[in-house]
Protein backbone atom coordinates (compact mmCIF):
# COMPACT_ATOMS: atom_id res chain seq x y z
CA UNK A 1 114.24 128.35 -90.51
CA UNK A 2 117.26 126.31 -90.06
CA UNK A 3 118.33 129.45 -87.34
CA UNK A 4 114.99 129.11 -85.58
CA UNK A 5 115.42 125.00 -85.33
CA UNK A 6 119.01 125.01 -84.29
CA UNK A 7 118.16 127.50 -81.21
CA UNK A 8 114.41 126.32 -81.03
CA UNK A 9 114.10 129.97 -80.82
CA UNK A 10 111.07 131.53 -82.88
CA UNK A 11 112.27 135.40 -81.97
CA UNK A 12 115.91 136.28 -81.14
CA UNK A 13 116.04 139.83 -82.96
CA UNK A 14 113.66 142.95 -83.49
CA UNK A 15 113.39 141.71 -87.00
CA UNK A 16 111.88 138.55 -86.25
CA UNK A 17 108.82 140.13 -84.50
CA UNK A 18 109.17 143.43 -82.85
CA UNK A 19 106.38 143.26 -80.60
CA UNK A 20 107.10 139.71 -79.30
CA UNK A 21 110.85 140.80 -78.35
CA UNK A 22 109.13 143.72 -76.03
CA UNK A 23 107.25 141.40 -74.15
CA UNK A 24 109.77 138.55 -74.10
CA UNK A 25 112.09 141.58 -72.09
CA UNK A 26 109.34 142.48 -70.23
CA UNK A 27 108.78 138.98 -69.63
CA UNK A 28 112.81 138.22 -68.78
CA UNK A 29 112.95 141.14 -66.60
CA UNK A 30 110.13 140.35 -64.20
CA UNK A 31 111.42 136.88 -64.15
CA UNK A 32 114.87 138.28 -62.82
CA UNK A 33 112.34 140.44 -60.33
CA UNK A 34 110.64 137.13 -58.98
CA UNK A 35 114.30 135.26 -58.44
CA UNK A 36 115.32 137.95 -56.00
CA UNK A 37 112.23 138.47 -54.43
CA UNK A 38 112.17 134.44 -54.12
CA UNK A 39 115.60 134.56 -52.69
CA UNK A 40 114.81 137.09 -50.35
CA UNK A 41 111.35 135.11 -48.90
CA UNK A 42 113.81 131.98 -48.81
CA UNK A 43 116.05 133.80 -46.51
CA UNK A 44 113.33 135.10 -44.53
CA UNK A 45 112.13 131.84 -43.55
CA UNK A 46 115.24 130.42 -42.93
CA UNK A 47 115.65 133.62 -39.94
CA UNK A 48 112.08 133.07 -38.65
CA UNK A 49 112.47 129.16 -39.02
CA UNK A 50 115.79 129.83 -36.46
CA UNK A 51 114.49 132.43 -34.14
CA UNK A 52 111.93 129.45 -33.67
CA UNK A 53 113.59 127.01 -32.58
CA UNK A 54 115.20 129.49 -29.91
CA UNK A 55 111.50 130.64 -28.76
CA UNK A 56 111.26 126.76 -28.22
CA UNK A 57 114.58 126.60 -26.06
CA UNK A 58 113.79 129.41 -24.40
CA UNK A 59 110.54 127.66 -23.22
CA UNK A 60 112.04 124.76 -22.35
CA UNK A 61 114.32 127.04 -20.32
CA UNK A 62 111.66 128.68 -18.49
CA UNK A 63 109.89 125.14 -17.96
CA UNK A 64 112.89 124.10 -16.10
CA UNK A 65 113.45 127.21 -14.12
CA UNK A 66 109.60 127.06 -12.90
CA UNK A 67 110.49 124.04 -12.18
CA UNK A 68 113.32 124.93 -9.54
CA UNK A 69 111.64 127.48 -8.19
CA UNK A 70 108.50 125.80 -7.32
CA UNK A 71 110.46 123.05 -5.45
CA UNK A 72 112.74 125.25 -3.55
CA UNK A 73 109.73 127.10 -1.79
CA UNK A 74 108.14 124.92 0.69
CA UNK A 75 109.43 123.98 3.95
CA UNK A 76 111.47 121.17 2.38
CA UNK A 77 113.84 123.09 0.95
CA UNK A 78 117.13 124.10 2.74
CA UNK A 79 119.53 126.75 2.75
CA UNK A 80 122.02 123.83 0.52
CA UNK A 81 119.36 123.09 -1.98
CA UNK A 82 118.31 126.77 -2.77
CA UNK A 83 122.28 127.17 -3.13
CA UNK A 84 122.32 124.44 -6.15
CA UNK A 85 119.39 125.41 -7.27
CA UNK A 86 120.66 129.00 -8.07
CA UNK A 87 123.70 127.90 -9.51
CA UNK A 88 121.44 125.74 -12.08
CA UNK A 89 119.39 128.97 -12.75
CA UNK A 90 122.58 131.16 -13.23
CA UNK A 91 123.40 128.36 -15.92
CA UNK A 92 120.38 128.41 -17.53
CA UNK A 93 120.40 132.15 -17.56
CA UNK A 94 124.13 132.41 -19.45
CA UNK A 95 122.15 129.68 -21.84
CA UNK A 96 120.03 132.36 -22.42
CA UNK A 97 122.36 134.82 -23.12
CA UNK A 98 124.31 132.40 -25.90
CA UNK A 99 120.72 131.67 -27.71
CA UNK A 100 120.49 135.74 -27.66
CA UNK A 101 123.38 135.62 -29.43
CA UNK A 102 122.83 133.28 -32.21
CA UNK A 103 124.30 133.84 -35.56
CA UNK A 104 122.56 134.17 -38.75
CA UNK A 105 124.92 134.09 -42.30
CA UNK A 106 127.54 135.66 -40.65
CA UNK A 107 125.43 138.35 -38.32
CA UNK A 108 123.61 138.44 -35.31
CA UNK A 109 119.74 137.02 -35.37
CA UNK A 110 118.89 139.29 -32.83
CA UNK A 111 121.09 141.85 -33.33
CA UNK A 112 118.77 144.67 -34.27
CA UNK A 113 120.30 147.28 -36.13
CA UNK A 114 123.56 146.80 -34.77
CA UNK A 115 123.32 142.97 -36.24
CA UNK A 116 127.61 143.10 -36.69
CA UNK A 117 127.91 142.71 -33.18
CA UNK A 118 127.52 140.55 -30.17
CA UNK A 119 124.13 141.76 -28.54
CA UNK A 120 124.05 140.59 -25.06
CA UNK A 121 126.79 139.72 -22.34
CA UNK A 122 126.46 138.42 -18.63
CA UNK A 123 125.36 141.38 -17.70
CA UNK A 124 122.53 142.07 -20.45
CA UNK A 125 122.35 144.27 -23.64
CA UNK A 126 124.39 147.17 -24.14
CA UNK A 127 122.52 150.48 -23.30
CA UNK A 128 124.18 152.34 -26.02
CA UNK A 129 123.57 149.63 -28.75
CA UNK A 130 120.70 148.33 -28.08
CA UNK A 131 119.41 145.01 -30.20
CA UNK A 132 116.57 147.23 -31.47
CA UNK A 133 115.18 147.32 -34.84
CA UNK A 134 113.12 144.94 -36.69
CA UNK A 135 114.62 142.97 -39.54
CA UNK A 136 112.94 143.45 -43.22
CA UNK A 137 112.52 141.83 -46.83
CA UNK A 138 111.02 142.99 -49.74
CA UNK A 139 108.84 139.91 -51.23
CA UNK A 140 107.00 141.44 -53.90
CA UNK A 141 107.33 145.31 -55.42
CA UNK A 142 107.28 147.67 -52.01
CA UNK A 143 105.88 145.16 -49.83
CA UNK A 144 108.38 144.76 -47.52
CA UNK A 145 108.33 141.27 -44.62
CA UNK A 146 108.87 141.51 -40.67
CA UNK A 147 111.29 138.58 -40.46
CA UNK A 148 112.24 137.64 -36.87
CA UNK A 149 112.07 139.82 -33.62
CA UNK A 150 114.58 141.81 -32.09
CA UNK A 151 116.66 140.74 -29.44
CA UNK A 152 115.36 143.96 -27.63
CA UNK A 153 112.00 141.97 -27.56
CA UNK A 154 112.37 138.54 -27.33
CA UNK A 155 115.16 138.61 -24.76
CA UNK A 156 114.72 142.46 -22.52
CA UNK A 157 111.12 142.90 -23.09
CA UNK A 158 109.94 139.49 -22.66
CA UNK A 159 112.09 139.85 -18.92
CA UNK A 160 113.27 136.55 -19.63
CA UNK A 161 116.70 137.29 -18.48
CA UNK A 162 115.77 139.56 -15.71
CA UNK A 163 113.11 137.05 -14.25
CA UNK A 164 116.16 134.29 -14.16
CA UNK A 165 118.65 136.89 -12.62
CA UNK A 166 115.68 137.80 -10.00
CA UNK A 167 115.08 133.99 -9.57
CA UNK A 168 118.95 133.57 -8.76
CA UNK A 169 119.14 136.11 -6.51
CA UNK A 170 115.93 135.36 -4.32
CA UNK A 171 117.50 131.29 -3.93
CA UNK A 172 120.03 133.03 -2.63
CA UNK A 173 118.83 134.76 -0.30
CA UNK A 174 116.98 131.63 0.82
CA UNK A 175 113.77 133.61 0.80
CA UNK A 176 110.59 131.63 0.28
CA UNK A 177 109.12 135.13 0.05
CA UNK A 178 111.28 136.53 -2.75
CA UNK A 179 111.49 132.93 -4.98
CA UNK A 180 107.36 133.28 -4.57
CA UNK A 181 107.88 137.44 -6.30
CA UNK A 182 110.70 136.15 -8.59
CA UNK A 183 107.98 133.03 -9.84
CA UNK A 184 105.73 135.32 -10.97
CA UNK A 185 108.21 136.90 -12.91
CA UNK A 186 109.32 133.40 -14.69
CA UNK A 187 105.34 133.14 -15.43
CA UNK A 188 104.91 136.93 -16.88
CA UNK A 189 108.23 135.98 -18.96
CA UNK A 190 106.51 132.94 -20.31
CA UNK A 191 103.39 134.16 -21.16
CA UNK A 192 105.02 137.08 -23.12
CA UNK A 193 107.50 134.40 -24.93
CA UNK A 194 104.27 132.17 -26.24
CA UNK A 195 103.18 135.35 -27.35
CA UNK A 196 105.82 136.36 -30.08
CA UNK A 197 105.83 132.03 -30.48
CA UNK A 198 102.00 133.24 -31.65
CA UNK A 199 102.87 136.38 -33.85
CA UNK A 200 106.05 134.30 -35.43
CA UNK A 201 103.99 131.85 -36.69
CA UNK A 202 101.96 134.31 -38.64
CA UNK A 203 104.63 136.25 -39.77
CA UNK A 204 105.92 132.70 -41.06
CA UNK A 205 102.47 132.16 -42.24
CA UNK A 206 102.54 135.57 -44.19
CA UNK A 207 106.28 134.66 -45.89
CA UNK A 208 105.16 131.31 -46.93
CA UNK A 209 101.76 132.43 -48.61
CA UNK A 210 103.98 134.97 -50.30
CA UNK A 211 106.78 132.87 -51.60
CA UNK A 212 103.42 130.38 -53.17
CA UNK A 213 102.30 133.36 -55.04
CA UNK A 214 105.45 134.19 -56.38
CA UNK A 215 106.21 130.62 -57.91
CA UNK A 216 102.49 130.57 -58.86
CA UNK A 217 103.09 133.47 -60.70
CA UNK A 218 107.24 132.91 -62.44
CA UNK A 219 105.21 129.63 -63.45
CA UNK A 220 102.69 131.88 -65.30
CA UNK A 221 105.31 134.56 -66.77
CA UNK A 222 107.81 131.64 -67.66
CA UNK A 223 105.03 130.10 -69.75
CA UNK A 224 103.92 133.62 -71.40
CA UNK A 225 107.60 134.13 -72.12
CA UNK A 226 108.06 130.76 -73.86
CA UNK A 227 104.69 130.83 -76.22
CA UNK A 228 105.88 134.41 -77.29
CA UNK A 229 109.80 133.28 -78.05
CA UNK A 230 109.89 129.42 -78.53
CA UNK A 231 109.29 127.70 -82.28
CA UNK A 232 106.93 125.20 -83.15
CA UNK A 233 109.68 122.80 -84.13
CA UNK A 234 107.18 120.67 -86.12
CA UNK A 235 105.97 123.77 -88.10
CA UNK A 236 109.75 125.51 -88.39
CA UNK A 237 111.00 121.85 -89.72
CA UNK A 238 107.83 121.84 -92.61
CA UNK A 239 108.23 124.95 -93.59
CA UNK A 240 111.83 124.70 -93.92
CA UNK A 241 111.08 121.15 -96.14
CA UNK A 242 108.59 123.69 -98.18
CA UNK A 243 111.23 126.02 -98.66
CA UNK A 244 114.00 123.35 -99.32
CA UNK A 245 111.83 121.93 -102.21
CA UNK A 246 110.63 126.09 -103.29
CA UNK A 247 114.47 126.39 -103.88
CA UNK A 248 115.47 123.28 -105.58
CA UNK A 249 112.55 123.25 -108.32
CA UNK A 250 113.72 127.03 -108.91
CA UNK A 251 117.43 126.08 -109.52
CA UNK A 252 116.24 123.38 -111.77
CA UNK A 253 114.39 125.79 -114.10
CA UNK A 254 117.05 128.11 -114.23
């Protein structure tokens, strides 16, 4: 008893109640289980909680660009202005390639499967390493998490960078015609972005339900774990008293 109040431990060894120590293992172990699966939602929503804040740029890129295009195709517009204009969109588009290439704990966000490497240049994604693949986390015993998109979708796909390098091209050209085509390309490419904006926000839905469940349920094993191995003190401190007085009274007879 004076063992079980100095730890506040009620079982430390088989001895002290067999049964107990198997769940208290059982216990520990899926409590070591839940960390890592934690650990592995919080990283999950720290990638999607990124990749959104680049869907948001790359709105406000495509907002812009819209917006250039749109005034450079009436009759107001000159040869000079479509020239600027262009230059602004070529801008916006190496933007575009920089957010495509945003880092995440030392890797690429939307780096696919080759995530050690840079994804996309001037001139687009590299044909033989594409930024394909979707990255995954396991939150709970072989459920495994779509984290954020590829770069393969959000930035090739989407035609986000090919609607800006159409948009470029057609300014200069100082065709009303071809900035009218490349427009509708902007619009397809913005349509498609609020579109994985939607499905993001689910999959960050899905994580954050998840990650609930599992503190829910570490709060439940933690407290299963701690009626099974933690003393009464109160009771431990009696019954040592009981025992204290047992032994005395005996060594006074004797």
């Amino acid at each position: 008893y004076q063992r079980i109040i100095t730890s506040g431990l009620r079982v430390e060894r088989p001895s002290d109640d067999p049964t107990a120590l198997g769940e208290i293992m059982r216990s520990s172990s899926g409590l070591r289980a839940l960390e890592q699966y934690e650990e592995n939602l919080s990283s999950a929503q720290a990638r999607l909680t990124l990749e959104d804040n680049v869907l948001e740029q790359l709105t406000n890129v495509l907002i812009r660009v819209k917006e250039l295009g749109t005034g450079q195709v009436g009759d107001t517009a000159s040869t000079q202005s479509r020239r600027v204009s262009a230059q602004e969109v070529e801008g916006l588009r190496e933007f575009m390639v920089s957010l495509g290439n945003t880092q995440f704990s030392g890797s690429y966000l939307f780096g696919g499967q080759y995530s050690d490497s840079r994804p996309f240049t001037s001139a687009g994604a590299d044909p033989a390493r594409p930024p394909s693949g979707t990255h995954q986390v396991e939150g709970a015993a072989g459920t495994f998490f779509a984290v954020n998109h590829s770069g393969q979708e959000v930035f090739v796909d989407s035609g986000v960078l090919d609607a800006l390098e159409n948009l470029a091209g057609a300014l200069k050209a100082d065709s009303s015609e071809d900035i009218t085509s490349a427009l509708a390309d902007v619009d397809q490419a913005f349509d498609t972005v609020q579109e994985l904006i939607g499905d993001l926000g689910a999959r960050m839905a899905q994580v954050d339900t998840a990650l609930d469940n599992l503190e829910a349920l570490e709060v439940n094993l933690q407290t299963f774990r701690s009626d099974l191995q933690d003393a009464e003190l109160e009771e431990a401190i009696s019954k040592l008293v009981n025992r204290q007085v047992t032994y005395q009274a005996a060594m006074m007879t004797n």
